[in-house]
Protein backbone atom coordinates (compact mmCIF):
# COMPACT_ATOMS: atom_id res chain seq x y z
CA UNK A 1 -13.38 -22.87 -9.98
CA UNK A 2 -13.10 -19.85 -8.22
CA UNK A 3 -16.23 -17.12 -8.39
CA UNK A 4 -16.31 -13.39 -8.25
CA UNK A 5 -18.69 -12.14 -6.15
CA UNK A 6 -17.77 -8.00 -5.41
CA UNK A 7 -19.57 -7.02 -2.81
CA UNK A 8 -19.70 -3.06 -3.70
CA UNK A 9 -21.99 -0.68 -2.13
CA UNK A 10 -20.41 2.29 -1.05
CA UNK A 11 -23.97 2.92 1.08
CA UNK A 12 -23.29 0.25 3.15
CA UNK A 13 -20.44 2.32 4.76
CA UNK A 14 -23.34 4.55 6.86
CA UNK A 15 -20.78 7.25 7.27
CA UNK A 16 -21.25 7.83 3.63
CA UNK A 17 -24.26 9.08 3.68
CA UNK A 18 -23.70 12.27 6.25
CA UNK A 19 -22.84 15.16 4.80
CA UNK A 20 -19.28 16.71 5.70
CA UNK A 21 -18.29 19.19 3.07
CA UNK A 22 -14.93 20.08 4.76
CA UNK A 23 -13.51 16.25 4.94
CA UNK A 24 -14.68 15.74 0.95
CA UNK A 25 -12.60 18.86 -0.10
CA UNK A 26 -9.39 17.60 0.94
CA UNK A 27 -10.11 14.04 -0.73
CA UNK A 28 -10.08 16.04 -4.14
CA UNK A 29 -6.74 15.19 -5.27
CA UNK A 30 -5.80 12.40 -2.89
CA UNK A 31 -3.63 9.64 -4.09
CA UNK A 32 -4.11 6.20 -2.67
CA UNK A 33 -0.98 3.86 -2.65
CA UNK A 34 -1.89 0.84 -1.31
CA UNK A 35 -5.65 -0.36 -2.25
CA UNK A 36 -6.67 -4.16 -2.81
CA UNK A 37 -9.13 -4.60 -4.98
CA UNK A 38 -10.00 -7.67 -6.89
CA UNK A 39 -9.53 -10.51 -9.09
CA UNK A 40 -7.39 -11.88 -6.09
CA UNK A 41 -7.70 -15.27 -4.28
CA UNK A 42 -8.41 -13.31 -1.17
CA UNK A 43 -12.46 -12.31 -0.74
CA UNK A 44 -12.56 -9.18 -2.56
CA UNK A 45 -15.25 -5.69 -1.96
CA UNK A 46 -14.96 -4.33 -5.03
CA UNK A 47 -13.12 -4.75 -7.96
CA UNK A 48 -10.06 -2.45 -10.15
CA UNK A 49 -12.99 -0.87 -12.04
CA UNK A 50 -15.05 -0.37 -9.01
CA UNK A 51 -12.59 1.08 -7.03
CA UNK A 52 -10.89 3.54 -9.56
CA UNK A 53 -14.77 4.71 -10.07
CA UNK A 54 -15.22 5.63 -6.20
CA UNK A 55 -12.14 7.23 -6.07
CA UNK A 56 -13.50 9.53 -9.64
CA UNK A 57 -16.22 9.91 -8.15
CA UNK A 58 -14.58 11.67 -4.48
CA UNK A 59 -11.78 13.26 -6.75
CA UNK A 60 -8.84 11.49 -6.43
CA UNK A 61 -5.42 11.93 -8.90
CA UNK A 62 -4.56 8.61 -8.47
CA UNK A 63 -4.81 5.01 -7.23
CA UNK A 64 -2.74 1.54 -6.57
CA UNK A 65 -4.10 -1.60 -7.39
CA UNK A 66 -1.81 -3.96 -5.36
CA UNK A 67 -2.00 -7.95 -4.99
CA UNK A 68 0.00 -9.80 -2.31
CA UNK A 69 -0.39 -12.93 -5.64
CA UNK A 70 0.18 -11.66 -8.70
CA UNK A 71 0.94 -8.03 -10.89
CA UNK A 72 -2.27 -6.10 -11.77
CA UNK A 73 -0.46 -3.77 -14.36
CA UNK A 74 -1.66 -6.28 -17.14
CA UNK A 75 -5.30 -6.57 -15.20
CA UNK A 76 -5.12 -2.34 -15.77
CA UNK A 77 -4.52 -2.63 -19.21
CA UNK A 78 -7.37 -5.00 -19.86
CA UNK A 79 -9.48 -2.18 -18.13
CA UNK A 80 -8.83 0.49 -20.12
CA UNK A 81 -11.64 -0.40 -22.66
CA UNK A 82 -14.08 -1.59 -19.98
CA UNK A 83 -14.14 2.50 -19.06
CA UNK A 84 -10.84 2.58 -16.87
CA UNK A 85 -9.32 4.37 -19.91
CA UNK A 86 -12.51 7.11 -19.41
CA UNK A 87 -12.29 8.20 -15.53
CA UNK A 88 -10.55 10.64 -14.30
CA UNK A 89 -8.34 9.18 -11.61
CA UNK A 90 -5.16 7.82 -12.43
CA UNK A 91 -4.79 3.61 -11.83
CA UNK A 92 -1.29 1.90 -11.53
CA UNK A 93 -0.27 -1.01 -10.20
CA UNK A 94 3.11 -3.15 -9.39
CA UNK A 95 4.11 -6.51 -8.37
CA UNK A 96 4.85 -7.65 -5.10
CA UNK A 97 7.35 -10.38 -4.45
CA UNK A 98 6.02 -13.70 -3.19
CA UNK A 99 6.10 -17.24 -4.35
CA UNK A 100 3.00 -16.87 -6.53
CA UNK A 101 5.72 -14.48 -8.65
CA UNK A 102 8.82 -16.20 -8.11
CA UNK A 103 9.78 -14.83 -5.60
CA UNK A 104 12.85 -12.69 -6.22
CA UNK A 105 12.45 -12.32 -9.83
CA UNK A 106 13.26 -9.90 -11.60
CA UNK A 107 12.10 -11.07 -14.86
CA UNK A 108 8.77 -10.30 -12.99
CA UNK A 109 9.70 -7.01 -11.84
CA UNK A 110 11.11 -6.18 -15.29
CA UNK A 111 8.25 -7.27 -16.71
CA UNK A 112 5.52 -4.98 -14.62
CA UNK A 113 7.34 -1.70 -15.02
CA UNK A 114 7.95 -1.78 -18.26
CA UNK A 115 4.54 -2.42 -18.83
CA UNK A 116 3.42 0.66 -17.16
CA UNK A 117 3.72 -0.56 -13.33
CA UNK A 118 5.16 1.93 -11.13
CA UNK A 119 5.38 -0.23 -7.71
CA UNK A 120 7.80 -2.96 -6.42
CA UNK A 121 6.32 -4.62 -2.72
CA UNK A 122 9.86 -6.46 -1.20
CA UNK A 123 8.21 -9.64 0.36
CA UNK A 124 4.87 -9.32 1.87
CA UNK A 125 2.84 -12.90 2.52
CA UNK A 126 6.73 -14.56 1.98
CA UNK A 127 8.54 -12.21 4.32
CA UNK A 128 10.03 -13.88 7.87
CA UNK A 129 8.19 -11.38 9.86
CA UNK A 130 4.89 -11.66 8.36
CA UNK A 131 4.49 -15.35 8.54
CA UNK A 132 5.94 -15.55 12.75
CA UNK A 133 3.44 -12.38 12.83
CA UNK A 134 0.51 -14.34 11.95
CA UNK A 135 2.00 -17.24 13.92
CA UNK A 136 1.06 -15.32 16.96
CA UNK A 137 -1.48 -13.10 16.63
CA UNK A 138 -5.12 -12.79 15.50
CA UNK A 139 -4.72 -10.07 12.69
CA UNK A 140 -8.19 -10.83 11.04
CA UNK A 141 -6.28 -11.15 8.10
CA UNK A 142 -7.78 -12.89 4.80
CA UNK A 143 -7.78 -16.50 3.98
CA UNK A 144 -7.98 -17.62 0.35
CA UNK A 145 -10.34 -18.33 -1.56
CA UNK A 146 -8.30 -20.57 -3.85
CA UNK A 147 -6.43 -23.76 -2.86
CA UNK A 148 -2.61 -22.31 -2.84
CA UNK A 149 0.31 -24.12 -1.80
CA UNK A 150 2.02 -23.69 1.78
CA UNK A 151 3.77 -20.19 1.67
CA UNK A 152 7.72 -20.30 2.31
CA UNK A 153 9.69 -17.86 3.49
CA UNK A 154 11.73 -15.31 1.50
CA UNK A 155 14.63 -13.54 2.71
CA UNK A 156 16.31 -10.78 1.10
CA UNK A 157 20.00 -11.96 2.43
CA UNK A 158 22.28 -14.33 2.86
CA UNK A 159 23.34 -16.34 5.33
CA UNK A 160 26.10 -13.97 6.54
CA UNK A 161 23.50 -11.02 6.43
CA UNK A 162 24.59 -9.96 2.86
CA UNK A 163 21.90 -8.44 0.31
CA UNK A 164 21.24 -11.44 -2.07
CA UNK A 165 22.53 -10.84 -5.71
CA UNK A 166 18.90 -11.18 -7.38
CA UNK A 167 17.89 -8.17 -4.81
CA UNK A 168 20.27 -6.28 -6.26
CA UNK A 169 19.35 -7.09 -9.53
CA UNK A 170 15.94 -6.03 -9.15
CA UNK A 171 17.05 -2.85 -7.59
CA UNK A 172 18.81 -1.88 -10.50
CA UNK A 173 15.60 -2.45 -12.84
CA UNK A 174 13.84 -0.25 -10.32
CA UNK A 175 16.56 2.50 -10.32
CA UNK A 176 16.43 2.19 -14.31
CA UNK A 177 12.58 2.63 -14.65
CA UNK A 178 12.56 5.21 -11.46
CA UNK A 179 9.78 3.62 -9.63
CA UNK A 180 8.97 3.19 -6.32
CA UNK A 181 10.29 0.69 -4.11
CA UNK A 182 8.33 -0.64 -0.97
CA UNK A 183 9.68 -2.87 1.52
CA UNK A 184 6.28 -4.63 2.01
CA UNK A 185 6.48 -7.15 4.88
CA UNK A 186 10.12 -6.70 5.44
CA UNK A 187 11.29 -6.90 9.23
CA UNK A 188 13.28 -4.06 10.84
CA UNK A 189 16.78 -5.76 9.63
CA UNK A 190 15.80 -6.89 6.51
CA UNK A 191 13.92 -3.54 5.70
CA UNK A 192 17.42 -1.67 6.92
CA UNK A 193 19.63 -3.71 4.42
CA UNK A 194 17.03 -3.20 1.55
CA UNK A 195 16.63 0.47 2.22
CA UNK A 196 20.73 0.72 2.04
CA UNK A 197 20.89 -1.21 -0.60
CA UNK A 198 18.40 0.70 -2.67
CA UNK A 199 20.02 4.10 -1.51
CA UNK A 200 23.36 2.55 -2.97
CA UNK A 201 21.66 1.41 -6.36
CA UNK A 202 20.58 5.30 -6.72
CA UNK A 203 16.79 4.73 -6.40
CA UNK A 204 15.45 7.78 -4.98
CA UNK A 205 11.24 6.75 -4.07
CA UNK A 206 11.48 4.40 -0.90
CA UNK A 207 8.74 3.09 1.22
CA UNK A 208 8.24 1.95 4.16
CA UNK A 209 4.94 0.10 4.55
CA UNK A 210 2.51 0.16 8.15
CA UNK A 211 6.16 0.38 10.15
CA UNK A 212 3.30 -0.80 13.25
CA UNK A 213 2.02 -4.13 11.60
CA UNK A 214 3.99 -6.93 11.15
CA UNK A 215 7.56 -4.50 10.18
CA UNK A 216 7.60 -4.26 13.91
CA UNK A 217 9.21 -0.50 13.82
CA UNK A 218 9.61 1.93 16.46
CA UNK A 219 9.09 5.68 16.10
CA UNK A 220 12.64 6.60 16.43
CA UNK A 221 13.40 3.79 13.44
CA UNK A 222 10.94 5.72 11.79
CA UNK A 223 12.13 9.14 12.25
CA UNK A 224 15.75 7.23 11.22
CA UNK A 225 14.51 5.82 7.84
CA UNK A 226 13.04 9.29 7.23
CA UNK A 227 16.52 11.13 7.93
CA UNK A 228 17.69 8.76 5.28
CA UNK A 229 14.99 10.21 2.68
CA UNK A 230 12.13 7.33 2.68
CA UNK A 231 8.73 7.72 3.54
CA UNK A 232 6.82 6.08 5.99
CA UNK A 233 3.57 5.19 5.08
CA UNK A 234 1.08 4.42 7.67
CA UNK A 235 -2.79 2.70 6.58
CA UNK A 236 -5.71 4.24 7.94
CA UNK A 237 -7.96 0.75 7.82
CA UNK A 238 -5.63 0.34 11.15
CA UNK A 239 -6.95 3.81 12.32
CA UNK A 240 -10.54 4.33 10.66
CA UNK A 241 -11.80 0.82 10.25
CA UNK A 242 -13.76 -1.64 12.13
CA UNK A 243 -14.44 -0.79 15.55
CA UNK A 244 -13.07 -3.79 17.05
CA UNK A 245 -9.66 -3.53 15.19
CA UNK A 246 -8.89 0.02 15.63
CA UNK A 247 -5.90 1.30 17.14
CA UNK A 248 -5.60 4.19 19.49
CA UNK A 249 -5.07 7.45 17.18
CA UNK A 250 -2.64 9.11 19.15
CA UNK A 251 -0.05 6.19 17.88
CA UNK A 252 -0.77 7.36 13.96
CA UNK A 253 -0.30 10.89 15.58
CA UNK A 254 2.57 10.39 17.65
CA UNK A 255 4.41 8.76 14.44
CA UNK A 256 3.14 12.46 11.94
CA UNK A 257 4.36 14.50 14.81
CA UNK A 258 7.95 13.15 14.96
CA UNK A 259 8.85 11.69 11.44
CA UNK A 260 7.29 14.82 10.16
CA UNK A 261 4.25 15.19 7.40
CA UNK A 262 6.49 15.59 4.64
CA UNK A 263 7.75 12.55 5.24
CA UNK A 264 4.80 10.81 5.50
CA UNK A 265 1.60 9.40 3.67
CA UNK A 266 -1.68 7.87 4.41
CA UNK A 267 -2.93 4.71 2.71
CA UNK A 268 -5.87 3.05 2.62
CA UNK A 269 -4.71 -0.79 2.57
CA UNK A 270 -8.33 -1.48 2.18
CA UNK A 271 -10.98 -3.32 -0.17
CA UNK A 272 -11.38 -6.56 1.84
CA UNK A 273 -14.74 -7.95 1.91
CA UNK A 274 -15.14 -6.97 5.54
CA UNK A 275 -13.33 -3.33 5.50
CA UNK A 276 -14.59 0.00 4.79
CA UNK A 277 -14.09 1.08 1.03
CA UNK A 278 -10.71 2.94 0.38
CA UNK A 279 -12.65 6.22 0.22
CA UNK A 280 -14.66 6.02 3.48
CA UNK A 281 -11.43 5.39 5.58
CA UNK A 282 -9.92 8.46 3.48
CA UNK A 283 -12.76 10.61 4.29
CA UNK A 284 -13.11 8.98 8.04
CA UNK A 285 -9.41 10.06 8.39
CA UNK A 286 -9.73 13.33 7.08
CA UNK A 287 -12.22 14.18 9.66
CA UNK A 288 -10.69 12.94 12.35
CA UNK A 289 -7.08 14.40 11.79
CA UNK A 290 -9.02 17.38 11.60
CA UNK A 291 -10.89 16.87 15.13
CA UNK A 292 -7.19 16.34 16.07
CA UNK A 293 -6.36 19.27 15.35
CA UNK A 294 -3.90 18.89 11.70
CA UNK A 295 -4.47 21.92 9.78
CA UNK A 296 -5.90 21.32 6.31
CA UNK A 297 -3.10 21.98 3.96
CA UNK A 298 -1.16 19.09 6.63
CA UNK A 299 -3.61 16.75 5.33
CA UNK A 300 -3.95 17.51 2.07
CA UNK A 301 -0.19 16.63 1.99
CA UNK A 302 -0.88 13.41 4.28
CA UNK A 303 -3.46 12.52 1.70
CA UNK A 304 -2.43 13.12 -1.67
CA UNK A 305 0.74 15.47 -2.11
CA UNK A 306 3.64 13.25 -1.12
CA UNK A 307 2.36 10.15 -2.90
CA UNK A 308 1.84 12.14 -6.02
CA UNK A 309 5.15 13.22 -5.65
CA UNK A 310 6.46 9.74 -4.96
CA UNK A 311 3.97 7.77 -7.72
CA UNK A 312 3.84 10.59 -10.67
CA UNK A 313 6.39 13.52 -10.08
């Protein structure tokens, strides 16, 4: 049987404790997409009610619980007597579409949003690109904890490069419930067909998720996606987290400068056991887009505006 041990201690992120007035004022109404905190088979930081309490506690509108295994909307609504119900800062979640779902089921996605989810991740542990990703490189990503069978691969089309008929059946539950569609692991092709696919079905909040990891996208795909009206979001735990794993900033700022920052938001993708907490990358990334020289009302955008508009408007 699998045990829960959260690991949470905001003080162990050292940063934490130095003072930096300017950075903390643009966290107050920041909106965090892409967190993963537990239950999850994956070693877990902190948990849902954790999490949603350091994000209260630094200001922000609103958080996303997200599990590459299963849909936290119904772990959310257990919360809300526990004290979620009491804090300040918004929690949603979604469903992300891997085996440990069904795959491409939309019973599943069905399901989530109309019980309050407001995300749908395309393929993200089941996509063709994540699992000849991890194939080949030494991501750090995290085992599980739990005994799972071997993941399979999930494409989005056919064999003649056609969008599947389930995919387009989820897409219209999405369009219905207007929330927002992500193209999680998705490759460059696949991530194409789903974004004209979804465009087609009339859904109007598209993601695309860390176009650098695993999606394998350029900048001028990027600036191309966002000519077509999605938003490319890009995870500061890539930027801001451990030392050893960081990549070079001027890539993050390369990507802001020529998609544009209204087409573009910052996520945490953090709450692993060995990553900073959601709210120190936020707070790491605020100060150094600032050092870089992004004016404050740029980041405050980067950081909360567009996702709000994109998760609440």
């Amino acid at each position: 049987m699998m045990t829960v041990d959260y690991m949470f201690d905001p003080d162990a992120d050292e940063d934490r404790k130095v003072p930096d007035e300017q950075a903390d004022s643009l966290l107050v109404g920041a909106v965090d997409l892409h967190q993963h905190p537990g239950p999850s088979p994956f070693p877990r930081r902190m948990s849902i009610l954790d999490a949603a309490r350091d994000a209260a506690q630094a200001g922000f509108r609103a958080i996303v619980a997200k599990s590459h295994h299963h849909s936290m909307v119904t772990d959310i609504l257990a919360l809300r007597s526990a004290g979620l119900a009491e804090l300040p800062t918004q929690v949603h979640g979604g469903v992300a579409l891997n085996r440990t779902v069904g795959g491409l089921n939309p019973y599943a996605v069905e399901l989530a949003l109309r019980m309050g989810g407001r995300m749908v991740w395309f393929p993200t542990l089941s996509s063709a690109a994540h699992v000849k990703h991890h194939e080949h490189h030494d991501t750090g990503f995290p085992t599980s904890e739990v005994e799972l069978r071997p993941n399979e691969i999930i494409s989005i089309l056919d064999d003649r490069g056609g969008v599947l008929p389930e995919v387009r059946d989820i897409l219209s539950v999405i369009a219905a419930e207007d929330a927002v569609l992500t193209c999680g692991h998705l490759g460059v092709v696949e991530s194409q067909a789903l974004i004209d696919a979804a465009l087609e079905a009339g859904i109007g909040r598209i993601v695309v998720n860390h176009p650098i990891f695993v999606v394998g996208a350029s900048v001028d795909q990027a600036v191309a996606w966002a000519r077509q009206g999605v938003t490319i979001e890009h995870c500061i735990v890539m930027y801001f987290g451990r030392e050893e794993r960081r990549r070079d900033l001027d890539e993050l700022l390369t990507f802001i400068k020529e998609v544009g920052v209204e087409r573009t938001i910052l996520s945490s993708d953090s709450g692993q056991k060995n990553n900073p907490l959601p709210v120190t990358l936020f707070r790491r990334a605020a100060r150094g887009l600032l050092d870089a020289g992004i004016s404050e009302d740029d980041i405050r955008r980067l950081v909360g505006t567009n996702a709000g508009q994109l998760l609440l408007s």
